[in-house]
Protein backbone atom coordinates (compact mmCIF):
# COMPACT_ATOMS: atom_id res chain seq x y z
CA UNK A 1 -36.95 7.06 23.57
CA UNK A 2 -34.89 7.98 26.16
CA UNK A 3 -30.93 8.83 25.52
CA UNK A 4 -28.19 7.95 28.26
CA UNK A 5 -26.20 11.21 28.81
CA UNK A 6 -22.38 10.98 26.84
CA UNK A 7 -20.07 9.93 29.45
CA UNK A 8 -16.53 12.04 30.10
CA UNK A 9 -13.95 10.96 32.40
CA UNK A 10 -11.89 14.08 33.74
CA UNK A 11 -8.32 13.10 35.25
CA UNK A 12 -6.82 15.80 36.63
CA UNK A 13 -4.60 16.45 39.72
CA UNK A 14 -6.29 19.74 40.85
CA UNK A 15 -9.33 19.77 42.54
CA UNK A 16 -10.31 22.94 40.83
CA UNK A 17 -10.26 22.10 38.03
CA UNK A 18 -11.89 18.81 38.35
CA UNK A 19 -14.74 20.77 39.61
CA UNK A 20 -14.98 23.50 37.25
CA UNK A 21 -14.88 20.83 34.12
CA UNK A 22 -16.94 18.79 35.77
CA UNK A 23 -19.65 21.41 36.44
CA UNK A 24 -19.03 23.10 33.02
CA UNK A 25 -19.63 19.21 31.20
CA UNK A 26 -22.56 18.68 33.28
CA UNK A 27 -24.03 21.85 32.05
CA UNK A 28 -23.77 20.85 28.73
CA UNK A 29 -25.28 17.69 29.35
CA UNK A 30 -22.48 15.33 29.90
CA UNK A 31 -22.27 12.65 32.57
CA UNK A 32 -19.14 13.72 34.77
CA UNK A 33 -16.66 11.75 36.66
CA UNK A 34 -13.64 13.12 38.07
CA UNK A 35 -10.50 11.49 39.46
CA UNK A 36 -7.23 13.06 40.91
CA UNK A 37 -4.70 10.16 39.32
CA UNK A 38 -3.85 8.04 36.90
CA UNK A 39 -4.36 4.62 39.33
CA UNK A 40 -7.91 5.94 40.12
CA UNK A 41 -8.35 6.52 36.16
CA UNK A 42 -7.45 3.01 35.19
CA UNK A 43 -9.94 1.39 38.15
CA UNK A 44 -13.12 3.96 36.92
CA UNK A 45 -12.04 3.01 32.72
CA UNK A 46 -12.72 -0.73 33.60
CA UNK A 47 -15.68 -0.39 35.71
CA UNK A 48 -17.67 1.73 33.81
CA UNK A 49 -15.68 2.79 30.07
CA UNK A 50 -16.40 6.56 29.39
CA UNK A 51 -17.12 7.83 25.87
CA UNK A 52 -14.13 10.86 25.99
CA UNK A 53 -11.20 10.89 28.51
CA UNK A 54 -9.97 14.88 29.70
CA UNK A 55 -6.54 13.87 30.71
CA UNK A 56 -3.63 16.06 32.41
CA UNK A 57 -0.40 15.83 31.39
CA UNK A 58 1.60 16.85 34.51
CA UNK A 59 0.41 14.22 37.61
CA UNK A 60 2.55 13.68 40.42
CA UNK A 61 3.37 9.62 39.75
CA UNK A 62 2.19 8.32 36.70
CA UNK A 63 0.90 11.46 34.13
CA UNK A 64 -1.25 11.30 31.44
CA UNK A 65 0.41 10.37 28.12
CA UNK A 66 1.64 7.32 30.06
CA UNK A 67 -1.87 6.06 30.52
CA UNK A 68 -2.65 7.05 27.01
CA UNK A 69 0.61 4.60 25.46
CA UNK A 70 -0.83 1.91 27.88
CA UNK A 71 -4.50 2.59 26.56
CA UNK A 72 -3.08 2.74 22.97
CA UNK A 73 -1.25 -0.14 23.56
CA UNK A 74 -3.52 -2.67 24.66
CA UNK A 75 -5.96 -1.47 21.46
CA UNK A 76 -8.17 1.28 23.33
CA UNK A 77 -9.49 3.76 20.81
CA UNK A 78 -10.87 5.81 23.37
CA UNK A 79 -10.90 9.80 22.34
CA UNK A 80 -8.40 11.59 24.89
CA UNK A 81 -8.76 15.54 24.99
CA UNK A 82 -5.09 16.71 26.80
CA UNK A 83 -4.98 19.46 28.99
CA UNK A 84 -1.31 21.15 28.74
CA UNK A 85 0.53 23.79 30.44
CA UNK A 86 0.71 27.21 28.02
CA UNK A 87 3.14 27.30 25.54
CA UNK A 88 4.24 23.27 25.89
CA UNK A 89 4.34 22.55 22.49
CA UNK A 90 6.42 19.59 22.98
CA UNK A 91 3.57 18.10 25.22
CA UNK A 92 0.99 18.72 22.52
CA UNK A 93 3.60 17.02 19.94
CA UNK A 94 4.21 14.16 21.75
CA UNK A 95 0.16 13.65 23.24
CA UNK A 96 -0.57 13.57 19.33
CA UNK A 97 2.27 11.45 18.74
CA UNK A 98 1.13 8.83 21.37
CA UNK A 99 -2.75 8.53 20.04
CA UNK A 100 -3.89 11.93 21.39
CA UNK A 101 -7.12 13.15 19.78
CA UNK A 102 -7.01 17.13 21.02
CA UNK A 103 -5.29 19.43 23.10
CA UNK A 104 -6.31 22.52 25.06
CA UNK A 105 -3.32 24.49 26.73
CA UNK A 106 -3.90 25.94 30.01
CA UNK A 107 -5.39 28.39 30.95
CA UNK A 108 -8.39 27.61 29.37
CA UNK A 109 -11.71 28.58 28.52
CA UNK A 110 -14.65 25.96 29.97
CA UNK A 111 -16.60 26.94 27.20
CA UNK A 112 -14.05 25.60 24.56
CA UNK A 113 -13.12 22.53 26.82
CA UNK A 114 -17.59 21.63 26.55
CA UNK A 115 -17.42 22.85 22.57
CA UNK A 116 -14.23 19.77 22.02
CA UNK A 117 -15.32 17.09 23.87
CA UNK A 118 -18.74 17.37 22.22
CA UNK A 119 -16.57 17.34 18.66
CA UNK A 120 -15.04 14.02 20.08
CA UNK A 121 -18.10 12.71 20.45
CA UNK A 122 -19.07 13.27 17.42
CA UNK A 123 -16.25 12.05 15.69
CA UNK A 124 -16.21 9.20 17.30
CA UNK A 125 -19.68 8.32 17.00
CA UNK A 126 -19.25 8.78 13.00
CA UNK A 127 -15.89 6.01 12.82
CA UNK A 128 -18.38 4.10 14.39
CA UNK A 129 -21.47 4.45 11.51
CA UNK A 130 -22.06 1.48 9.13
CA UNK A 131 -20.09 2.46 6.34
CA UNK A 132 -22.56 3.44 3.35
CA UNK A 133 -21.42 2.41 -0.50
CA UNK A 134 -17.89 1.14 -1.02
CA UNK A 135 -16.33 -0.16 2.70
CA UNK A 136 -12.63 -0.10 1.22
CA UNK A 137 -10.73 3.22 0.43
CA UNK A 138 -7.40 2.42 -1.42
CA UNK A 139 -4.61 4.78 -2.92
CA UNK A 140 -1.40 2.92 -4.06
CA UNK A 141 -0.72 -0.24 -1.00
CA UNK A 142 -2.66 1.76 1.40
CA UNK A 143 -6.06 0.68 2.55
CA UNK A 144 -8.84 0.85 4.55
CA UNK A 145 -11.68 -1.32 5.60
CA UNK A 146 -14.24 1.14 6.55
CA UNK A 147 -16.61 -1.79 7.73
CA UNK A 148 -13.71 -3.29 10.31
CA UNK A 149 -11.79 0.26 10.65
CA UNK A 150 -8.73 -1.69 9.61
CA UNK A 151 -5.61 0.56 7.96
CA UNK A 152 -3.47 -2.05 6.21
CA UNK A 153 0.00 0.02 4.46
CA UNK A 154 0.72 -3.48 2.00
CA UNK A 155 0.82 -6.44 4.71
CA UNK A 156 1.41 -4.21 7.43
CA UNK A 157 -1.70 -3.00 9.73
CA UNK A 158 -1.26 0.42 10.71
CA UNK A 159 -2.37 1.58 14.15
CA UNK A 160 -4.24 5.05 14.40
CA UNK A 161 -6.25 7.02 16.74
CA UNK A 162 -9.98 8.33 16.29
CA UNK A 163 -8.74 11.31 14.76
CA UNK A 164 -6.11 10.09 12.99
CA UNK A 165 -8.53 7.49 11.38
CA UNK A 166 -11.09 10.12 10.23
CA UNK A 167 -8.01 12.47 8.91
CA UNK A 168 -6.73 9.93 6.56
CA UNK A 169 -10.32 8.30 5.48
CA UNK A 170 -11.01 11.89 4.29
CA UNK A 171 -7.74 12.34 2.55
CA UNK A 172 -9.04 9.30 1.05
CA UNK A 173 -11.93 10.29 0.06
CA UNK A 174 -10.56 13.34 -1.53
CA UNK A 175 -7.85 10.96 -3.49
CA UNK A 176 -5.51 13.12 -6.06
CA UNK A 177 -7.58 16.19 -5.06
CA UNK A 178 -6.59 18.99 -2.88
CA UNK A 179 -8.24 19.98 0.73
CA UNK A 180 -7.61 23.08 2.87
CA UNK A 181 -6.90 23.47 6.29
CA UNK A 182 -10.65 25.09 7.02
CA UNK A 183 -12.13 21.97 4.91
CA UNK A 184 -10.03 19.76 7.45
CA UNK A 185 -11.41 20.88 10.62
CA UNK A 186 -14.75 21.11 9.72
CA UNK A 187 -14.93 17.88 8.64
CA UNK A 188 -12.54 15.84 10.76
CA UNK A 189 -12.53 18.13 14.04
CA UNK A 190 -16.10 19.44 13.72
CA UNK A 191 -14.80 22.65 14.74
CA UNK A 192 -17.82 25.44 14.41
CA UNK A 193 -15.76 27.86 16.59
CA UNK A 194 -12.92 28.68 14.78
CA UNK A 195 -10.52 25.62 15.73
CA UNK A 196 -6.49 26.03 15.49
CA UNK A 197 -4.95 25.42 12.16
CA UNK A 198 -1.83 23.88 13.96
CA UNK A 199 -3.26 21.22 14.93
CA UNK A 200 -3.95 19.90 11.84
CA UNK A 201 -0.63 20.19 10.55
CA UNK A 202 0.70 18.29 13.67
CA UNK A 203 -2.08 15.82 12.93
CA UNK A 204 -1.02 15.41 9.16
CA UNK A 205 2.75 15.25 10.30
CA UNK A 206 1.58 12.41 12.57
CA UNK A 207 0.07 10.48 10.10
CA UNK A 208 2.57 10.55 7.52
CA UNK A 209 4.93 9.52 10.24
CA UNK A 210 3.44 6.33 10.64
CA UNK A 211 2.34 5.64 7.02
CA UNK A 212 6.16 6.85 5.37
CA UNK A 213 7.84 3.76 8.18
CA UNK A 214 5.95 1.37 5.40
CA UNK A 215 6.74 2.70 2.14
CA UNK A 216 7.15 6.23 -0.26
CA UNK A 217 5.15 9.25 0.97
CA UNK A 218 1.45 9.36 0.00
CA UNK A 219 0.82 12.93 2.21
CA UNK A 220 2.22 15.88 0.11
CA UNK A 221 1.73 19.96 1.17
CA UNK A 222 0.48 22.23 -1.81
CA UNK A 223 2.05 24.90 -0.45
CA UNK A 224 -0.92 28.12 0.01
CA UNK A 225 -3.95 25.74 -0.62
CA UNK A 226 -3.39 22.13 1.38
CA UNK A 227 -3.12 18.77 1.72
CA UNK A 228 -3.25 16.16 -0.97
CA UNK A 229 -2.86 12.34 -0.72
CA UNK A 230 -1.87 10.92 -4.03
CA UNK A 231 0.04 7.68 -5.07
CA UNK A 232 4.19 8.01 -5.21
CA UNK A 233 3.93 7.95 -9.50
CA UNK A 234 1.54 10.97 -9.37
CA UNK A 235 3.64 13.19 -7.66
């Protein structure tokens, strides 16, 4: 059987750049397209839909977390890897915020940049699996419908991205227990390369975001071990 190389749209202003990822991803395997701009992005994600988008933040024009609210907004669960300047942590904030998936701040290392987008891949690839066993995880009026990848909070439906899908069907699947940072990224990230803690926690602060505009906190930090998801009258 032969396998059609993973797909991986880089957007990215700099020529450089685009030609240092897109040597680096074809290394690793990947099939590379590169594009200087948001317009050219939007034209190459209709006529042929990659499987991971590397996406600038700072264009000239149009920059990248305004293509990822319109990709967000019209239901596009594609996985977007950021690239932000150093130190911008309000960039990586608000790229999460907006249905980011990952961040790497530049400079970067092309070795890390290959080792993240493969994670995406396989993150994505697993929301995709036929659920195996029970297809709905509940705790209190939140739900989810592993075989649709529907999150319902009571009547509401909840809108996530990849990552913030797998975060919270593993919280779920650790109901009332507790789960540590490291247990976090090697299940939800995939991270075999010692991944940054932070962005979980900007991940969990994201998700409890969207899930406390519906009803009482379900998130809750055990200080020194983790994370916890529990119903309100087990608190």
């Amino acid at each position: 059987m032969i396998f059609e190389p993973v797909r991986v749209l880089v957007v990215d202003d700099d020529p450089d750049i685009r030609e240092m990822l897109s040597s680096t991803l074809e290394f690793a395997g990947f099939a590379v397209t590169t594009v200087p701009g948001v317009r050219e992005a939007l034209s190459e994600l209709t006529r042929e839909p990659p499987e991971v988008l590397v996406l600038d933040v700072m264009m000239p024009g149009t920059d990248g977390f305004e293509l990822v609210q319109l990709l967000r907004g019209r239901g596009d669960r594609l996985p977007v890897l950021f690239l932000t300047a150093r130190d911008a942590i309000e960039d990586r904030v608000r790229g999460l915020r907006i249905g980011g998936d990952d961040y790497v701040t530049k400079p970067f290392s092309v070795v890390e940049i290959a080792a993240r987008v493969e994670a995406l891949v396989r993150r994505s690839r697993a929301v995709a699996e036929p659920p195996k066993g029970n297809t709905i995880l509940r705790c209190a009026d939140l739900s989810v419908d592993l075989s649709r990848h529907v999150v319902a909070r009571g009547a509401a439906t909840v809108e996530l991205s990849p990552t913030e899908y797998r975060l919270l069907t593993y919280l779920l699947e650790n109901v009332d227990g507790v789960v540590s940072k490291a247990q976090i990224l090697d299940r939800v990230w995939n991270y075999d390369f010692g991944g940054d803690g932070n962005v979980v926690e900007r991940f969990v602060a994201n998700l409890r975001r969207k899930l406390d505009a519906l009803g009482d906190p379900l998130i809750h930090t055990i200080r020194g071990f983790g994370y916890s998801l529990r119903a309100p009258d087990q608190r």
